[in-house]
N, C-alpha and C. Protein backbone atom coordinates (compact mmCIF):
# COMPACT_ATOMS: atom_id res chain seq x y z
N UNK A 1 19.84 -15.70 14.93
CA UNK A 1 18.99 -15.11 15.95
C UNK A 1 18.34 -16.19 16.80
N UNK A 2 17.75 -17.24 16.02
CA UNK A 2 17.39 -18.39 16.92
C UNK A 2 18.19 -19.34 17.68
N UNK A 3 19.42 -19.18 17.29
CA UNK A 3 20.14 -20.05 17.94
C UNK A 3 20.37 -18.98 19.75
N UNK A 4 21.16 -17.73 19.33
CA UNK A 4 21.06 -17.31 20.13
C UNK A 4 19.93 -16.90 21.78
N UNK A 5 18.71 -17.04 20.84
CA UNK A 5 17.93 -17.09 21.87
C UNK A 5 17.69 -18.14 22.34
N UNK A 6 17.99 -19.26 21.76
CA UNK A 6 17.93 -20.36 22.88
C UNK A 6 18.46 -20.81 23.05
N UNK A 7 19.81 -20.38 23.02
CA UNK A 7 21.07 -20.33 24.05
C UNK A 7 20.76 -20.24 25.39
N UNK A 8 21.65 -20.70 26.66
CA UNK A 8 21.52 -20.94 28.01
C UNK A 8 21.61 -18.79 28.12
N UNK A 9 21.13 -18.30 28.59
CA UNK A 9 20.96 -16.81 28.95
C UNK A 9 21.22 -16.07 27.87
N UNK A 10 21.15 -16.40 26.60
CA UNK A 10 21.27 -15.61 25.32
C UNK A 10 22.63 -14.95 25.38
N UNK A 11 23.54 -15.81 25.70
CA UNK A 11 25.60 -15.39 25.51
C UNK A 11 25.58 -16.25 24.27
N UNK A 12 26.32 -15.86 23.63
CA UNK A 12 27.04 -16.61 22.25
C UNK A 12 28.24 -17.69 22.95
N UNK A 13 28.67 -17.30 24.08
CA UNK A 13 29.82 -17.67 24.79
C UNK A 13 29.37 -19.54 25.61
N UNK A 14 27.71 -19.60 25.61
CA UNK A 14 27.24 -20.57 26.11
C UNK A 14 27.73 -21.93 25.50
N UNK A 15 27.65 -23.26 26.00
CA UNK A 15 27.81 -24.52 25.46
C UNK A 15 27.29 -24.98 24.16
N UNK A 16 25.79 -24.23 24.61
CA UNK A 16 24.54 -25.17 23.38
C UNK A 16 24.72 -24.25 22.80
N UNK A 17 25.07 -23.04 22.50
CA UNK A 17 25.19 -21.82 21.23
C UNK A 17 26.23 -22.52 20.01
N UNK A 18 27.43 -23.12 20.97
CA UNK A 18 28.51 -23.53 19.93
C UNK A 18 28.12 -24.86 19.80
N UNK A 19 27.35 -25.84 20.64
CA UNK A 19 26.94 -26.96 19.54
C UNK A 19 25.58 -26.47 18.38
N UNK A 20 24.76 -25.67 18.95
CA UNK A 20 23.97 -25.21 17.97
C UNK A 20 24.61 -24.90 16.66
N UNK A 21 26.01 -23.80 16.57
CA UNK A 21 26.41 -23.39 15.26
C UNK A 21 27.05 -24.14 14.99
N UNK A 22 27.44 -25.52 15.04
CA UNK A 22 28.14 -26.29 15.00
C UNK A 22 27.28 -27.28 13.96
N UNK A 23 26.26 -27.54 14.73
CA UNK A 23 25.02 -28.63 13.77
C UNK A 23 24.66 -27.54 12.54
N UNK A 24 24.72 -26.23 12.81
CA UNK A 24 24.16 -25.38 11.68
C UNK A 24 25.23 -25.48 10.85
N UNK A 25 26.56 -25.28 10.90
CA UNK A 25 27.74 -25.39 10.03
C UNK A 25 27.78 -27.02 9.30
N UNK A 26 27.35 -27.89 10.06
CA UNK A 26 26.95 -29.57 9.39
C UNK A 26 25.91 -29.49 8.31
N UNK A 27 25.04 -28.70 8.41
CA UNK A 27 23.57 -28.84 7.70
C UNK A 27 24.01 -28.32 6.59
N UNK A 28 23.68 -29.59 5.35
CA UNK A 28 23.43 -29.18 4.01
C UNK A 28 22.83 -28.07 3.80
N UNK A 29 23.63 -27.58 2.33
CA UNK A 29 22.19 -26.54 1.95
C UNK A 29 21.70 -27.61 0.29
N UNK A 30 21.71 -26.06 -0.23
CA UNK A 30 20.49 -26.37 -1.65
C UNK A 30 21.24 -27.12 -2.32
N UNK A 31 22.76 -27.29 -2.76
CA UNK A 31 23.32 -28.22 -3.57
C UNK A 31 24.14 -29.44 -2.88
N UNK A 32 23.73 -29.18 -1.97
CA UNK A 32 24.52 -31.08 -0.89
C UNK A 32 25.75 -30.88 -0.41
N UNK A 33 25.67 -29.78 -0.11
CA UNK A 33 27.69 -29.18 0.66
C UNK A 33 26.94 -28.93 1.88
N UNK A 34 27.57 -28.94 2.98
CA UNK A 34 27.18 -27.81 4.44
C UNK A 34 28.52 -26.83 3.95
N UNK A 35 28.23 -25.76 5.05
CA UNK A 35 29.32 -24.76 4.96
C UNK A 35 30.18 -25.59 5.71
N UNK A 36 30.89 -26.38 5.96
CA UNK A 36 32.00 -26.95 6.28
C UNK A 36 32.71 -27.95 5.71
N UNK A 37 31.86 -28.69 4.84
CA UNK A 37 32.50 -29.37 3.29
C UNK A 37 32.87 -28.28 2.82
N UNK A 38 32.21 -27.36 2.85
CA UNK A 38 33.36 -26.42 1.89
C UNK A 38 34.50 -25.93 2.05
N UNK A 39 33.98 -25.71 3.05
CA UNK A 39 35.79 -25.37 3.56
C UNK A 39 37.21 -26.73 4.12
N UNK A 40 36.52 -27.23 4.43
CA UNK A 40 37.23 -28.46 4.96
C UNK A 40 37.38 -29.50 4.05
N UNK A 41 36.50 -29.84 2.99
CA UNK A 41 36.38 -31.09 2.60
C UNK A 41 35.38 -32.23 3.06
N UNK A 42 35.19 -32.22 4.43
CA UNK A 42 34.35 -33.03 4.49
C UNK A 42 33.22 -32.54 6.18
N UNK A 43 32.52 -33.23 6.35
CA UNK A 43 31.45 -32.39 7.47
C UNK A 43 32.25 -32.36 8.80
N UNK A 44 32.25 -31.96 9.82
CA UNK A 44 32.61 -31.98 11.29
C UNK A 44 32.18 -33.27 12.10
N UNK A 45 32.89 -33.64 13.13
CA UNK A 45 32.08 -34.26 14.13
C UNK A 45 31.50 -33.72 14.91
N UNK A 46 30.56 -34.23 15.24
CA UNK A 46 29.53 -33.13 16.24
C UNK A 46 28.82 -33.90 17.09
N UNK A 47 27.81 -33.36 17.73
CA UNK A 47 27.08 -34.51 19.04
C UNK A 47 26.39 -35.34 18.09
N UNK A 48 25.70 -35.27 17.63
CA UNK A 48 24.77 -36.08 16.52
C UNK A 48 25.27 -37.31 15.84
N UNK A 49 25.34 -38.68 16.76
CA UNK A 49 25.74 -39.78 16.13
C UNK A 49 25.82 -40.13 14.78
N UNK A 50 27.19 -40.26 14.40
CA UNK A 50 27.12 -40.55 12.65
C UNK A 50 28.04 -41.84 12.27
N UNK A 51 27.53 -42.75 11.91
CA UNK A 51 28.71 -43.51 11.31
C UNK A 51 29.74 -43.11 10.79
N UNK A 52 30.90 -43.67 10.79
CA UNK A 52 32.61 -43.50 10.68
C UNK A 52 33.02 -43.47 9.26
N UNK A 53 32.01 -44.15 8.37
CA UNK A 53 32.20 -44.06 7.01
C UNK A 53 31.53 -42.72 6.38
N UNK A 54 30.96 -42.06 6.61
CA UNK A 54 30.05 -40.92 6.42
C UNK A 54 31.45 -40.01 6.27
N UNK A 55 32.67 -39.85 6.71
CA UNK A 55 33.31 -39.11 6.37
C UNK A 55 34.36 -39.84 5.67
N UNK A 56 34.39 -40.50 5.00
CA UNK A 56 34.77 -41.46 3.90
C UNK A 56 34.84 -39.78 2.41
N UNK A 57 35.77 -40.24 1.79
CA UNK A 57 36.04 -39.06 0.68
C UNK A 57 34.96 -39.77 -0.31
N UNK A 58 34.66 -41.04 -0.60
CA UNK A 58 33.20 -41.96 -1.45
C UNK A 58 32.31 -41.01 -1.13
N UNK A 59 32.08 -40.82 0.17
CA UNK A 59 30.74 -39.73 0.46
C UNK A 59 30.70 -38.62 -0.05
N UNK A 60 31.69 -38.08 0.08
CA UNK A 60 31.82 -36.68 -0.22
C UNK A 60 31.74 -36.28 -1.65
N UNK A 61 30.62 -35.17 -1.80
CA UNK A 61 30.21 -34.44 -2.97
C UNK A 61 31.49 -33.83 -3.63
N UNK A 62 31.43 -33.93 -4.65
CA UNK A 62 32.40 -33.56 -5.63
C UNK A 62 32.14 -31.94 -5.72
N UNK A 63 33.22 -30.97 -6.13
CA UNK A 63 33.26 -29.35 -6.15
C UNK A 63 32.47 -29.57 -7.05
N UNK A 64 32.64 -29.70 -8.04
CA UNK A 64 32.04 -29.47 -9.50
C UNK A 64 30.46 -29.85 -9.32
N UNK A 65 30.52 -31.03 -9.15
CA UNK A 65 28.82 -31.66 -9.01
C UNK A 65 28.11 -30.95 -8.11
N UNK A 66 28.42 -30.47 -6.92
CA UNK A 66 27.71 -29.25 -6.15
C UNK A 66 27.50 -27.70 -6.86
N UNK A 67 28.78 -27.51 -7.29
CA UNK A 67 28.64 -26.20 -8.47
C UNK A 67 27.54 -26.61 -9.22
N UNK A 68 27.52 -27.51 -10.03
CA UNK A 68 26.45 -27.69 -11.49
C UNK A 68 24.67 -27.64 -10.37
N UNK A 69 24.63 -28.42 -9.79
CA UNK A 69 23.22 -28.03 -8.98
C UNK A 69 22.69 -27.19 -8.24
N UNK A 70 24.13 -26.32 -7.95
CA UNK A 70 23.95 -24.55 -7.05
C UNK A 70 23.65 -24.11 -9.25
N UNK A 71 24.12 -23.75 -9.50
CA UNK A 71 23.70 -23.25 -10.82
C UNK A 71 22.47 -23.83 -11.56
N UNK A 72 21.73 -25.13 -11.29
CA UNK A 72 20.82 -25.44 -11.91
C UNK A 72 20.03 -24.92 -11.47
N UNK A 73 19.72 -24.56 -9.73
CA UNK A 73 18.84 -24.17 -8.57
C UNK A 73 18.53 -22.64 -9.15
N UNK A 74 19.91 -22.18 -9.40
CA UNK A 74 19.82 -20.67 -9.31
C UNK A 74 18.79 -20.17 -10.72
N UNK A 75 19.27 -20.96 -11.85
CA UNK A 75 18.41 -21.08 -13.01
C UNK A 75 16.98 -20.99 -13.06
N UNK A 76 16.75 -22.05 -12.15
CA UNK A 76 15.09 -22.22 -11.80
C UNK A 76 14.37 -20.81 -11.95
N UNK A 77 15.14 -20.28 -10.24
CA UNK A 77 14.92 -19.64 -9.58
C UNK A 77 14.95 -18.11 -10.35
N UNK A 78 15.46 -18.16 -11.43
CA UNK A 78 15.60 -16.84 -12.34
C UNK A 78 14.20 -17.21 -13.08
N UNK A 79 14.25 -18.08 -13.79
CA UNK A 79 13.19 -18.50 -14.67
C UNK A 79 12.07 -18.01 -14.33
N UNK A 80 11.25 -18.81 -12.51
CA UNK A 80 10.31 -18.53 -12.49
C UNK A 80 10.19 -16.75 -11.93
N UNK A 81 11.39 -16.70 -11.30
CA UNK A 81 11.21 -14.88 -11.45
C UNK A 81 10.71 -13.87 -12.23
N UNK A 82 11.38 -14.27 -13.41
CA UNK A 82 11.55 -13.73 -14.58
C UNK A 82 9.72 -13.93 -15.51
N UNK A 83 9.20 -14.96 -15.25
CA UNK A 83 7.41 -14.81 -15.41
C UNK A 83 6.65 -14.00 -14.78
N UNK A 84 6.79 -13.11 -13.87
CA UNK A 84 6.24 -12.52 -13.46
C UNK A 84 6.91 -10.98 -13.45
N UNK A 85 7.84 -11.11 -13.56
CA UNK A 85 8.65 -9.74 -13.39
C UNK A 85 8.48 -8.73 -14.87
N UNK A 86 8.60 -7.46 -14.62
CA UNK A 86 8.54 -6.34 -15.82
C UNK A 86 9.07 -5.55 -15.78
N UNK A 87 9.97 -4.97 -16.77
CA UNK A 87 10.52 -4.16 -16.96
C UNK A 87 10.64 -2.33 -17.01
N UNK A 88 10.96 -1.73 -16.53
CA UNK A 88 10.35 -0.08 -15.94
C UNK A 88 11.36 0.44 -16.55
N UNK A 89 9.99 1.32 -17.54
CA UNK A 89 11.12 2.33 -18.18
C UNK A 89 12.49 3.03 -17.81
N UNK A 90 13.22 3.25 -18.85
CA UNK A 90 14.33 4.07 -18.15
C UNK A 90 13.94 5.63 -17.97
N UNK A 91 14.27 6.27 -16.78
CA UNK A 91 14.44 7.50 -17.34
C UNK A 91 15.57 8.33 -17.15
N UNK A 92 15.35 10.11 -17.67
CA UNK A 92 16.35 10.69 -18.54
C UNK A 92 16.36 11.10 -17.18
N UNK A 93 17.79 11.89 -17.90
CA UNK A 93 18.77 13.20 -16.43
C UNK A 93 17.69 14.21 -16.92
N UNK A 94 17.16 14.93 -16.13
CA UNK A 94 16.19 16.42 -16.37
C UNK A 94 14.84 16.11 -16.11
N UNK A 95 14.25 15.18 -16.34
CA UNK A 95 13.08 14.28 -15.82
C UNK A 95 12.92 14.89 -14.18
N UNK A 96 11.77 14.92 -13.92
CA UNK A 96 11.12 15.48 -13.04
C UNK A 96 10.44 13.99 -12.36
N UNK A 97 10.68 13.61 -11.11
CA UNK A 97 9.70 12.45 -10.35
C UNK A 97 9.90 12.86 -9.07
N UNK A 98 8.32 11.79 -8.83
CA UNK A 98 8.24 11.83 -7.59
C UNK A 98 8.44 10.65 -6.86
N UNK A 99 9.04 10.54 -5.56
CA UNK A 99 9.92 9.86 -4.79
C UNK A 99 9.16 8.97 -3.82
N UNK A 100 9.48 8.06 -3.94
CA UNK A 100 8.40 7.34 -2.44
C UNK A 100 8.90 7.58 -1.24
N UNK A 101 8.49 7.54 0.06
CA UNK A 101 8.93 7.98 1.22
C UNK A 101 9.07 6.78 2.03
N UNK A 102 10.34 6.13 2.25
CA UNK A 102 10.44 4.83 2.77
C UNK A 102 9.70 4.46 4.14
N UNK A 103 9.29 5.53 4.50
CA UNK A 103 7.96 5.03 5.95
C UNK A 103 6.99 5.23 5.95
N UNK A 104 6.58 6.09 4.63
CA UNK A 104 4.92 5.81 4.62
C UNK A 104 4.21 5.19 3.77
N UNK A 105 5.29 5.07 2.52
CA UNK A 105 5.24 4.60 1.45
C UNK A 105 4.08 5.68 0.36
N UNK A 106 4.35 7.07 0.57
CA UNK A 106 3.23 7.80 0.11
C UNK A 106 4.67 8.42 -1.12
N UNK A 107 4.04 8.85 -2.38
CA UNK A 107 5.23 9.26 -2.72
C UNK A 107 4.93 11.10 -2.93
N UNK A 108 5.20 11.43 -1.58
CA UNK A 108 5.48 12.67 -1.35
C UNK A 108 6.15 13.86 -1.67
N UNK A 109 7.58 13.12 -2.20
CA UNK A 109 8.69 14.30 -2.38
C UNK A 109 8.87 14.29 -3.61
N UNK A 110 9.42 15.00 -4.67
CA UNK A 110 10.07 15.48 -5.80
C UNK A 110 11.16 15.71 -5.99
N UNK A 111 11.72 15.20 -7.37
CA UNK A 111 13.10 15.95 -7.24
C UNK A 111 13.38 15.72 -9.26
N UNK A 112 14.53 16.12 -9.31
CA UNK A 112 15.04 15.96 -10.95
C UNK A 112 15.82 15.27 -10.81
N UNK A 113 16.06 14.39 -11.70
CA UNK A 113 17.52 13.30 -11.90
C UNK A 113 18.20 13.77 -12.21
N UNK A 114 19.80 13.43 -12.28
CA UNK A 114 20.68 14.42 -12.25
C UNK A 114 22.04 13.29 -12.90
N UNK A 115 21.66 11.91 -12.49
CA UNK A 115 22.73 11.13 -12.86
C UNK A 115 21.76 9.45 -12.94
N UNK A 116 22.75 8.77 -13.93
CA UNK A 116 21.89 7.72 -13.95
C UNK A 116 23.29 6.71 -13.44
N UNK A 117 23.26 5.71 -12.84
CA UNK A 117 23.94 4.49 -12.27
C UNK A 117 23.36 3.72 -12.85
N UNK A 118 24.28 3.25 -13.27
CA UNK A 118 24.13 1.38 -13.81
C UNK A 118 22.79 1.63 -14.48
N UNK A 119 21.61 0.68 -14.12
CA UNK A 119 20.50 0.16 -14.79
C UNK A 119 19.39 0.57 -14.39
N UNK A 120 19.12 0.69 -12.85
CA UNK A 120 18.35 0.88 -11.59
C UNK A 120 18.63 1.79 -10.87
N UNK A 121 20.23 2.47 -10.54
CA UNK A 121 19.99 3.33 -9.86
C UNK A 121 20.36 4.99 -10.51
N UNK A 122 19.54 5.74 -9.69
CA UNK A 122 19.77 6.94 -10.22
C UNK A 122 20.22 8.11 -8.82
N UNK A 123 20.14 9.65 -9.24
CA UNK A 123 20.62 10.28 -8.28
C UNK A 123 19.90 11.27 -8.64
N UNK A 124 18.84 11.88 -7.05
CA UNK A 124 18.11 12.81 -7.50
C UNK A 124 18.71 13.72 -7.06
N UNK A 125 18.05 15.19 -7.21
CA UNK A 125 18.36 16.37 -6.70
C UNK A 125 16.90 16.74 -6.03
N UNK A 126 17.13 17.38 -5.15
CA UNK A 126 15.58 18.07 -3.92
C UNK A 126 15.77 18.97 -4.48
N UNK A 127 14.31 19.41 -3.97
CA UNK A 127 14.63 21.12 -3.99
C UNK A 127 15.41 22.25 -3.04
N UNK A 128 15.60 21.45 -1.75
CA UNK A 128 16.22 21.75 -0.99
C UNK A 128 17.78 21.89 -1.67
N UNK A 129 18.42 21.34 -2.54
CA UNK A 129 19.81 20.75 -2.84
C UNK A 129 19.95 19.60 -2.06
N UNK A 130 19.32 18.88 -1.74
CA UNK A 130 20.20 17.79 -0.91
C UNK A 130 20.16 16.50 -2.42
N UNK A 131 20.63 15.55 -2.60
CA UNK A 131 20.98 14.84 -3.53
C UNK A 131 21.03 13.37 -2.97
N UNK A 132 19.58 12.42 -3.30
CA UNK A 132 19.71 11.08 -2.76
C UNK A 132 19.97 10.07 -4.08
N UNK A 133 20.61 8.98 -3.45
CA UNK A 133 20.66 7.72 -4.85
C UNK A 133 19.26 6.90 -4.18
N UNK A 134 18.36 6.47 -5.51
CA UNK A 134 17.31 5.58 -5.20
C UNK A 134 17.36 4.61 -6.51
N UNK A 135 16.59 3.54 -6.62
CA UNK A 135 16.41 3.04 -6.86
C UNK A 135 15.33 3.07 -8.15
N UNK A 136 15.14 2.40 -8.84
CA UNK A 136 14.31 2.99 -10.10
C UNK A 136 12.53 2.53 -9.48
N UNK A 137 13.04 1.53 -8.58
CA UNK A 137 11.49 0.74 -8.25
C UNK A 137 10.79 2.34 -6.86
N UNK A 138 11.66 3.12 -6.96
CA UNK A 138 11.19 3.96 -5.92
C UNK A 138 11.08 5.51 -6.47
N UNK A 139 11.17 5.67 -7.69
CA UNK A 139 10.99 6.35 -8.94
C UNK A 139 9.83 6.56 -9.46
N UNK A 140 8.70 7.58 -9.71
CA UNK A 140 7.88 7.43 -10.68
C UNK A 140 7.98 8.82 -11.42
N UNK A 141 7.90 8.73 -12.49
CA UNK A 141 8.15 10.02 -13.14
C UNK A 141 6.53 11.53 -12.84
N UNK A 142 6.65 12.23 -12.71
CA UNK A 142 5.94 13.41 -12.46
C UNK A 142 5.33 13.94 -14.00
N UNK A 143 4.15 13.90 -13.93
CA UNK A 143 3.50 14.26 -15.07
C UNK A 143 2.80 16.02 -14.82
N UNK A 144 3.06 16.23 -15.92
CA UNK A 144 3.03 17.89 -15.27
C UNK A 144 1.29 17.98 -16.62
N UNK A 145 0.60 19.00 -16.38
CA UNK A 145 -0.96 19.45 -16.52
C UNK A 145 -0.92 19.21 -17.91
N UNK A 146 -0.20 19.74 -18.87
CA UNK A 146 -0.76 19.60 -20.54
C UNK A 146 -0.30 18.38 -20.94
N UNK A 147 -1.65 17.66 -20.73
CA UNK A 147 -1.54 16.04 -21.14
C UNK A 147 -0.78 15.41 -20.62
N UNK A 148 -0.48 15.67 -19.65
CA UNK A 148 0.21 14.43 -18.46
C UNK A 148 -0.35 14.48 -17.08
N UNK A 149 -0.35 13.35 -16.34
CA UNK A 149 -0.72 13.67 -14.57
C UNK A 149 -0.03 14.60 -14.07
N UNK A 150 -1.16 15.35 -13.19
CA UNK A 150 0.06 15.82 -12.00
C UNK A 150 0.27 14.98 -10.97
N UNK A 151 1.03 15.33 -9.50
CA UNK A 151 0.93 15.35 -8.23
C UNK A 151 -0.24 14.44 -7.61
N UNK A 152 -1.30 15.25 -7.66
CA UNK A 152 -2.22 14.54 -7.11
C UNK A 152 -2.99 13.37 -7.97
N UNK A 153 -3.03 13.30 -9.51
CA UNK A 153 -3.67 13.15 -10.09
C UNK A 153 -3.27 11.41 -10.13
N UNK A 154 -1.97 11.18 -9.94
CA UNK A 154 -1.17 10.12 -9.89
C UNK A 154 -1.31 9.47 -8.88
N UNK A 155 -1.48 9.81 -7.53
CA UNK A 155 -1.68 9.59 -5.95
C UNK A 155 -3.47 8.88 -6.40
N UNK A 156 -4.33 9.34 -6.72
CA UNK A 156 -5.86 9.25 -6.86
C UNK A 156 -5.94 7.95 -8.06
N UNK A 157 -5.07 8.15 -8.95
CA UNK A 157 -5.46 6.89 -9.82
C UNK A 157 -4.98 5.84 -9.41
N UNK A 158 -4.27 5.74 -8.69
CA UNK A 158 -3.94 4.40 -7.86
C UNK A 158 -5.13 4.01 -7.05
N UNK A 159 -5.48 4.88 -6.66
CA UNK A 159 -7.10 4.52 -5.42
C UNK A 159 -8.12 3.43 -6.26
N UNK A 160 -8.22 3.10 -6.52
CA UNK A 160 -9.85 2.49 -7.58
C UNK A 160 -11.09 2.86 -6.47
N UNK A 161 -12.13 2.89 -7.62
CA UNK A 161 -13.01 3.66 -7.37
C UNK A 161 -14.01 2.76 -6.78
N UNK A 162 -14.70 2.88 -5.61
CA UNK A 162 -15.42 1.76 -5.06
C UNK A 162 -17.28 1.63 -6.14
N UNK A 163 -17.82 1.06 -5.87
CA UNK A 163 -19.50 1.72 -6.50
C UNK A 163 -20.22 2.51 -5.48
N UNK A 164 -20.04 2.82 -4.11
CA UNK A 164 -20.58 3.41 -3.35
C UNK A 164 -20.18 5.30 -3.53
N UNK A 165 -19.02 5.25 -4.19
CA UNK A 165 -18.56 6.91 -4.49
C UNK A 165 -19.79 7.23 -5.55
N UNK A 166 -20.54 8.75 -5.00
CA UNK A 166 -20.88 9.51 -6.14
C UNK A 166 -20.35 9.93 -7.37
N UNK A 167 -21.30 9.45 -8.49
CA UNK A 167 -20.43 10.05 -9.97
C UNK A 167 -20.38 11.37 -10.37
N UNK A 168 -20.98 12.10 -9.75
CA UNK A 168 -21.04 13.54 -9.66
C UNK A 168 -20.21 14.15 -9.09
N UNK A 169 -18.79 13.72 -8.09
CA UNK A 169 -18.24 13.62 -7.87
C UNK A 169 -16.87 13.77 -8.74
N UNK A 170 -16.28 15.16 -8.76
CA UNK A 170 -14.80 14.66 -9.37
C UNK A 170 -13.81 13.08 -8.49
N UNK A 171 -12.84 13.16 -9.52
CA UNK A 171 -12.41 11.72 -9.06
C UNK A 171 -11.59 12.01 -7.87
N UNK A 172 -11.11 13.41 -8.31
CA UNK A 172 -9.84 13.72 -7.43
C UNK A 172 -10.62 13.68 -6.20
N UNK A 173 -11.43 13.70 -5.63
CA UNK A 173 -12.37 13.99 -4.23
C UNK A 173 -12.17 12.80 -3.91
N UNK A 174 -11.33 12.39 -3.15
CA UNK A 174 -11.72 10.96 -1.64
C UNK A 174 -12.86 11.44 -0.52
N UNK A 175 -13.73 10.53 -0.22
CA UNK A 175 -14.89 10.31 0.69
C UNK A 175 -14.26 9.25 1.28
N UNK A 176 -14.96 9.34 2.74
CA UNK A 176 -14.72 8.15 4.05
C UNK A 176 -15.89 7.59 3.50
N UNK A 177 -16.29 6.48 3.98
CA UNK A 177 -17.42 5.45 3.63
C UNK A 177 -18.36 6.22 4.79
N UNK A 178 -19.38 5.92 4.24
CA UNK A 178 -20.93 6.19 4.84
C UNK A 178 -21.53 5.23 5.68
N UNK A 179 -20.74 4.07 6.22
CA UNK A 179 -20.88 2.96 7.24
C UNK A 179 -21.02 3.34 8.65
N UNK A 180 -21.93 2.77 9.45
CA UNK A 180 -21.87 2.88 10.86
C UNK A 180 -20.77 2.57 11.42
N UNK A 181 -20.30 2.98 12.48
CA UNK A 181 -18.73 2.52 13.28
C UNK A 181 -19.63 2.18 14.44
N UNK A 182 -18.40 0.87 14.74
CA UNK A 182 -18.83 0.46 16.57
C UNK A 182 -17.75 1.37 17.17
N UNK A 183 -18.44 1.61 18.21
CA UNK A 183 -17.93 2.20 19.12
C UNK A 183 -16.72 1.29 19.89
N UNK A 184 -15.71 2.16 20.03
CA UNK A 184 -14.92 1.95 20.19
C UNK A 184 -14.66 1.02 22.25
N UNK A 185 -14.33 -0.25 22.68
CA UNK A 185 -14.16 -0.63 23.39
C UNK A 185 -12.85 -1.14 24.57
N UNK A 186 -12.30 -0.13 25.14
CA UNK A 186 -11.32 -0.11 25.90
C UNK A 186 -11.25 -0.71 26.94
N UNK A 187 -10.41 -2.04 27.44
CA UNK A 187 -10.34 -2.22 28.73
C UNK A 187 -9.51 -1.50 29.45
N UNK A 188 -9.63 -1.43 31.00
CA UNK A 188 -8.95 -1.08 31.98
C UNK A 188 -8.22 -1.35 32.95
């Protein structure tokens, strides 16, 4: 995207677009290859003055030795994932949840599972009949009144409770704050 926009009139077809992807196809990544050692064996010539020995096969990273440090990287990169990350229950086909709504992020809709995929994904059913695959992170199971949440009850315990809410107050009740507002200032 950046190259393109600062390209001569934003054409891909321009001069500096193809030396741009050109220096981008030179540029190392995380284990010391560019995408054109890889494919080629060794880097391109390009505008960017380089000594004549630089494409010497001495220079050039070995397959293997780039493999072992793309795999050490990736390791890391699981590791420290994996400290913070947790695991979400599975659930059953007949299970009842409610669905998050990918633009408001409210989880609005309902449906029953109906099929489980792999690890993560599943396949609901609406009530309508229509039948979506989601994701387990977009899943929460529906707790129905005798000793489980409902609907709303699930939506509200996510809220935390400020100290300014009355305790006399059921929980399920949201209040706007009791703060002065500025008035609102429009230019013209």
């Amino acid at each position: 995207k950046n190259l393109v926009a600062k390209a001569d009139d934003g054409r891909i077809t321009s001069e500096s677009f193809l030396r741009g992807i050109l220096e981008l196809r030179n540029t190392p990544r995380v284990d010391g290859r560019s995408p054109a050692q890889m494919v080629y064996g060794h880097p391109l010539r390009s505008c960017v003055p380089q000594h004549y020995r630089v494409f010497d096969k001495i220079w050039q990273k070995d397959a293997s030795e780039a493999d072992e440090i793309a795999w050490r990287t990736s390791k890391s990169a699981k590791i420290r994932y994996d400290k913070s990350a947790r695991s979400m229950p599975v659930l059953e086909e007949g299970n009842e949840v409610l669905i998050q709504n990918p633009d408001t992020k409210r989880w609005s809709r309902t449906g029953i599972i109906t099929e489980r995929m792999g690890d993560r994904d599943y396949f609901v059913k609406l009530s309508s009949g229509r039948t979506l695959r989601r994701n387990r992170r977009f899943l929460r199971p529906k707790i129905r009144e005798n000793g489980v949440l409902s609907n709303n009850e699930v939506h509200h315990r996510e809220i935390k409770s400020s100290d300014n809410v009355n305790r006399d107050q059921p929980k399920s009740i949201l209040r706007r704050s009791l703060r002065e507002r500025k008035p609102i200032v429009r230019f013209r």
